[in-house]
Each structure stands twice: as structure tokens, then as C-alpha cells.
C-alpha atoms as a PDB file:
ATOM      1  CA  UNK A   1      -4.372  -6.477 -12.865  1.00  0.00           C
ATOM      2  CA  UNK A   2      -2.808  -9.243 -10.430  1.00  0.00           C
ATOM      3  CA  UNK A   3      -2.887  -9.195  -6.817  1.00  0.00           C
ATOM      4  CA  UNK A   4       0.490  -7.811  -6.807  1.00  0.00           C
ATOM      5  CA  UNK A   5      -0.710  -4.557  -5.905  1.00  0.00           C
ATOM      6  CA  UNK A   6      -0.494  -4.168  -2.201  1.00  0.00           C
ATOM      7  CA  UNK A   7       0.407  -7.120  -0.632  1.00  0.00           C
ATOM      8  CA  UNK A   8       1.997  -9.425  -3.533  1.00  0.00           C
ATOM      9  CA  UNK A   9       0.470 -13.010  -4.344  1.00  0.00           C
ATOM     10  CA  UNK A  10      -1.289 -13.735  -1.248  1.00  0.00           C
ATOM     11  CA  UNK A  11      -3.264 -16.652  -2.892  1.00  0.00           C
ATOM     12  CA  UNK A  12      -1.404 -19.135  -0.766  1.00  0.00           C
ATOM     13  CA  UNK A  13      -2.124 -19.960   2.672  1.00  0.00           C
ATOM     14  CA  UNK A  14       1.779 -19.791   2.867  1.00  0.00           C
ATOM     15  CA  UNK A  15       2.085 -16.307   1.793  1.00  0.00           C
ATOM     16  CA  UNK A  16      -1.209 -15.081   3.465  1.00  0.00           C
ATOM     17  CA  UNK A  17      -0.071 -16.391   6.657  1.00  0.00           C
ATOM     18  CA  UNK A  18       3.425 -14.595   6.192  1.00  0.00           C
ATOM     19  CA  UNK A  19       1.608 -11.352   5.478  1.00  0.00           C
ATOM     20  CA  UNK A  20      -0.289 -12.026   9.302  1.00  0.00           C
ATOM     21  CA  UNK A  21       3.347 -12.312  10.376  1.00  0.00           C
ATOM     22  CA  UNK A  22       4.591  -9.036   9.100  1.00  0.00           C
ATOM     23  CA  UNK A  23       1.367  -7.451  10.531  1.00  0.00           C
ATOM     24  CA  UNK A  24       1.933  -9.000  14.242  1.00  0.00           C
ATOM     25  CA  UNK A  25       5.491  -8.003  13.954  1.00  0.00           C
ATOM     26  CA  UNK A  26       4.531  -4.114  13.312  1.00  0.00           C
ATOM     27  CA  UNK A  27       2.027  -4.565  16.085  1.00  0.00           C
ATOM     28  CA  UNK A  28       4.533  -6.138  18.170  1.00  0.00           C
ATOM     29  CA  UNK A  29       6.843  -3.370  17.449  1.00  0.00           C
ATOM     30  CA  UNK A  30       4.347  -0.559  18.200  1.00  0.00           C
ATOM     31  CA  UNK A  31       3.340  -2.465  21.333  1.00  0.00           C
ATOM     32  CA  UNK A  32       6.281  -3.183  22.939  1.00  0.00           C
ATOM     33  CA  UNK A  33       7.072   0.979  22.421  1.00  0.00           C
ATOM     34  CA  UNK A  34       3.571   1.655  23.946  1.00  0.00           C
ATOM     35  CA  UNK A  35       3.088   3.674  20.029  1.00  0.00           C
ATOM     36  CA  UNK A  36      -0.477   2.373  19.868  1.00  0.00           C
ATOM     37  CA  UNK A  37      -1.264   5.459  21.542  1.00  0.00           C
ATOM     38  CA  UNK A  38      -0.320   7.710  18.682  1.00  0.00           C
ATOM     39  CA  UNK A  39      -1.500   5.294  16.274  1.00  0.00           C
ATOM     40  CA  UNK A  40      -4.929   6.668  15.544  1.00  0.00           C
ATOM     41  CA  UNK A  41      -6.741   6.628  12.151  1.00  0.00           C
ATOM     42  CA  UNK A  42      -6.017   9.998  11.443  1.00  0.00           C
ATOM     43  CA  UNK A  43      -2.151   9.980  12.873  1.00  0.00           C
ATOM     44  CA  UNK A  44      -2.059   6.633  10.585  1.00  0.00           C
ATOM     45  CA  UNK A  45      -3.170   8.382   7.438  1.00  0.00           C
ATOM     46  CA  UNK A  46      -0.659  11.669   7.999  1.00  0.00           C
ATOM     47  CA  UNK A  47       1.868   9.344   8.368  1.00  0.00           C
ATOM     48  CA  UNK A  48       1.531   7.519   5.632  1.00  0.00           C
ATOM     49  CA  UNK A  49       1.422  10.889   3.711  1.00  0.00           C
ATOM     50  CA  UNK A  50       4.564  11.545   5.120  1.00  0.00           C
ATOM     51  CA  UNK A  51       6.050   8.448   4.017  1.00  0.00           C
ATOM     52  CA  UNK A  52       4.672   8.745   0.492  1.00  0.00           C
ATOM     53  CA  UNK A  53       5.978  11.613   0.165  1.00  0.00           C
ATOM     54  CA  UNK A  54       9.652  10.889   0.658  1.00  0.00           C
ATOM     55  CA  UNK A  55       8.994   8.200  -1.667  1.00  0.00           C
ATOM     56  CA  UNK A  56       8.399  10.734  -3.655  1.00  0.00           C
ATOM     57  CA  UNK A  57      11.766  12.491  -3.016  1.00  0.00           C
ATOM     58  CA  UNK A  58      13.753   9.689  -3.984  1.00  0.00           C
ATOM     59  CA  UNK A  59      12.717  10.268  -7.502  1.00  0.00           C
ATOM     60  CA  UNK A  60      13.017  13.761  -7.116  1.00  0.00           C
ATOM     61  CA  UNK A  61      14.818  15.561  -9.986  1.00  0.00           C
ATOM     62  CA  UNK A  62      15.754  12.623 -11.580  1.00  0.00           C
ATOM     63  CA  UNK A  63      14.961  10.269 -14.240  1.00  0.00           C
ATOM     64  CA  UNK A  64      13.029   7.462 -13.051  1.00  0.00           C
ATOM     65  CA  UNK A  65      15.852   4.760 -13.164  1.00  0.00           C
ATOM     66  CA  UNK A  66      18.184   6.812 -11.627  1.00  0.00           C
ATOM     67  CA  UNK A  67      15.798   6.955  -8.134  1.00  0.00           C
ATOM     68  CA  UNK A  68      18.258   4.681  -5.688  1.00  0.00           C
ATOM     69  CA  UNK A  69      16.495   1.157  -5.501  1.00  0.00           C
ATOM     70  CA  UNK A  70      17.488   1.058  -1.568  1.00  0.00           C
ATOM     71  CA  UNK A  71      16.021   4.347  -0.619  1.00  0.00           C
ATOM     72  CA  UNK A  72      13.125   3.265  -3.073  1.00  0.00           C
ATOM     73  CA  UNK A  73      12.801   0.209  -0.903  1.00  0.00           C
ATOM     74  CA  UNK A  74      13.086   1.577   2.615  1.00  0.00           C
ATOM     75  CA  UNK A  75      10.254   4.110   2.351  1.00  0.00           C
ATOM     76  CA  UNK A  76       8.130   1.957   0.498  1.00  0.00           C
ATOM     77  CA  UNK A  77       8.341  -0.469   3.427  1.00  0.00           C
ATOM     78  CA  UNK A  78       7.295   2.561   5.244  1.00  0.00           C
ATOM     79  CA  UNK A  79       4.202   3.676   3.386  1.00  0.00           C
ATOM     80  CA  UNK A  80       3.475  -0.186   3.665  1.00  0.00           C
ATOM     81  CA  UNK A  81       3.856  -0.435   7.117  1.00  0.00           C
ATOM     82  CA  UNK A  82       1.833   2.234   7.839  1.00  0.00           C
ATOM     83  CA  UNK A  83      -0.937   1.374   5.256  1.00  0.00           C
ATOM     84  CA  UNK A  84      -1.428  -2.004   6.869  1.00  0.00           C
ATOM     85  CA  UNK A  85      -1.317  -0.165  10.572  1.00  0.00           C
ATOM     86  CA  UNK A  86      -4.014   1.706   8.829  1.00  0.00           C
ATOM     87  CA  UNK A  87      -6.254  -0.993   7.905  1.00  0.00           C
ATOM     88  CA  UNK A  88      -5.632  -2.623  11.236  1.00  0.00           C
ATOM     89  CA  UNK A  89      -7.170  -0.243  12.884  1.00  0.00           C
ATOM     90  CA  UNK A  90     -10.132   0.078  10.903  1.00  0.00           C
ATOM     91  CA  UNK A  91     -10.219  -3.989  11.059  1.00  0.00           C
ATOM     92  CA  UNK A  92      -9.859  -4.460   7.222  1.00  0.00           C
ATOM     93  CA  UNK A  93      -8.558  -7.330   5.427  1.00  0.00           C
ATOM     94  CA  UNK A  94      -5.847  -5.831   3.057  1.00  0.00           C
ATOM     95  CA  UNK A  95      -5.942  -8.194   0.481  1.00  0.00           C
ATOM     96  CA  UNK A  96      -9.835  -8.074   0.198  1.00  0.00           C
ATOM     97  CA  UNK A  97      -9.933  -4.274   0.395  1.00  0.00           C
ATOM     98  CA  UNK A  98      -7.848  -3.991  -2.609  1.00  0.00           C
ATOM     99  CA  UNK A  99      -9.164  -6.583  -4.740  1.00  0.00           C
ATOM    100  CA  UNK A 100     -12.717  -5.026  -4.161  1.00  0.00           C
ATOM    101  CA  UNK A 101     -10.878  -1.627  -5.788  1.00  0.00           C
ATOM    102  CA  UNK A 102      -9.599  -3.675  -8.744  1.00  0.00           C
ATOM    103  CA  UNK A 103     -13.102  -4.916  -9.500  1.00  0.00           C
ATOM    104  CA  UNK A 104     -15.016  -1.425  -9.163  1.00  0.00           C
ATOM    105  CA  UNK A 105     -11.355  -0.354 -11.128  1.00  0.00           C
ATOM    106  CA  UNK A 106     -12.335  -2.907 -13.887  1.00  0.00           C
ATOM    107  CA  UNK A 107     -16.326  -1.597 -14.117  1.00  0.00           C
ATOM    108  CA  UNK A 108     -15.280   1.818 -14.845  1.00  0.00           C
ATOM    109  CA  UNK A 109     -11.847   1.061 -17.177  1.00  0.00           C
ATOM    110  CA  UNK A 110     -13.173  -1.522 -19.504  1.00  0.00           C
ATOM    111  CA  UNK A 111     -10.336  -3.240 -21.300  1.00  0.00           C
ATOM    112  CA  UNK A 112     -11.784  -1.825 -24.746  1.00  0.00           C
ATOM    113  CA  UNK A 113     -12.457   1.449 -23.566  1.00  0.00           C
ATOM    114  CA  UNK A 114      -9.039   2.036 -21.651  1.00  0.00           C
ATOM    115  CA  UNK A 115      -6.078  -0.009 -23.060  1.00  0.00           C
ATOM    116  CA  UNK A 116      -3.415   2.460 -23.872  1.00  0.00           C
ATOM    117  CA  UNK A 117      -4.801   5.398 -22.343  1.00  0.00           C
ATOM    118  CA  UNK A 118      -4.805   7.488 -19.348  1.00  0.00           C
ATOM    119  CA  UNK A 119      -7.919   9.139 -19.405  1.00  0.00           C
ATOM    120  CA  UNK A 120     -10.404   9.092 -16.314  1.00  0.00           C
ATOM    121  CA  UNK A 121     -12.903   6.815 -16.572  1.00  0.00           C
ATOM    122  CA  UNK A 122     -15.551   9.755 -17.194  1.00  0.00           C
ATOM    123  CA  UNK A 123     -13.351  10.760 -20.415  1.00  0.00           C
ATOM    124  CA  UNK A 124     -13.299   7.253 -21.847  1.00  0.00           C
END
């Protein structure tokens, strides 16, 4: 797996330092709305619930490719948003937090055990 899962290639200082931007712009956008407020943990997590699930609803019904790409794209910038807000709060680095997932990920999929399959790792 790449680091393309979350936050895209954030290897470069370059794109790192864009992702920092994105993150002080949502800050800046909750701040200057006096959101912060509501923007608890919990609230964080129901909202990004929320938000996944009318990801979900653009697929709805459908088959996969016929999901509209800009509705696809506006509420995954939402479950994004709000999954960075999320890890703000709790002071975690987004990029490390998922590449530590990838490596417990790769301990319990070995390539040899998993490749091809969707089995849980305790049915491999």
C-alpha cells in the first residue's frame, strides 16, 4: 500500500507543508465562525459519520461508475475535513497515524497469505 491513503504523497516537504495549509485553513474557517466550540472529539467523530454516510448515498442504487464524480468529490472533502479536525484535536499527525495502520495492516495480511482475498486476517 502507498501513502495515498489519507492524505496523498506527503513524502515531500512541499506537499507536507501544503497538507499544514489545508489544516490551518479548516482551523481558520472554524475559528473565524467561533465552531471550535462544537468541535469536540465526539461532535468530530458523528460528523464525520454523517459525512461518510452521504458518501455513501452518492453510490446509492447505482453501479459504482455511475456514482457522480462531483458529489463523490464534495463529500469526500467533507469526511476529510472532518477526519483531519478529528486528529487535530486529539494532536495526531495524520500521515504518521495512518502509516502506523498500514504496518500493523501488513503484520496481520501477509502478502502470501492475503493476495486476492478478502478474508479477515483471523480467516487467512
Amino acid at each position: 500500500m502507498a501513502q495515498v491513503i489519507i492524505l496523498g504523497n506527503t513524502s515531500t516537504p512541499e506537499k507536507a507543508k501544503e497538507m499544514d495549509q489545508a489544516l490551518q485553513r479548516l482551523r481558520q474557517f472554524r475559528d473565524d465562525r467561533d465552531w471550535q466550540q462544537f468541535h469536540n472529539p465526539k461532535d468530530l467523530a458523528v460528523a464525520l459519520s454523517i459525512e461518510a454516510g452521504e458518501l455513501l448515498e452518492a453510490f446509492l442504487w447505482k453501479a459504482p461508475e455511475a456514482a457522480d464524480p462531483e458529489k463523490v468529490k464534495e463529500e469526500l472533502a467533507d469526511v476529510l475535513a472532518y477526519a483531519l479536525l478529528l486528529s487535530d484535536a486529539y494532536g495526531f499527525d495524520p500521515q504518521q497515524i495512518v502509516l502506523d495502520k498500514i504496518k500493523r495492516n501488513e503484520e496481520k495480511y501477509p502478502v502470501d497469505k492475503a493476495r486476492g482475498s478478502a478474508k479477515k486476517y483471523n480467516e487467512l
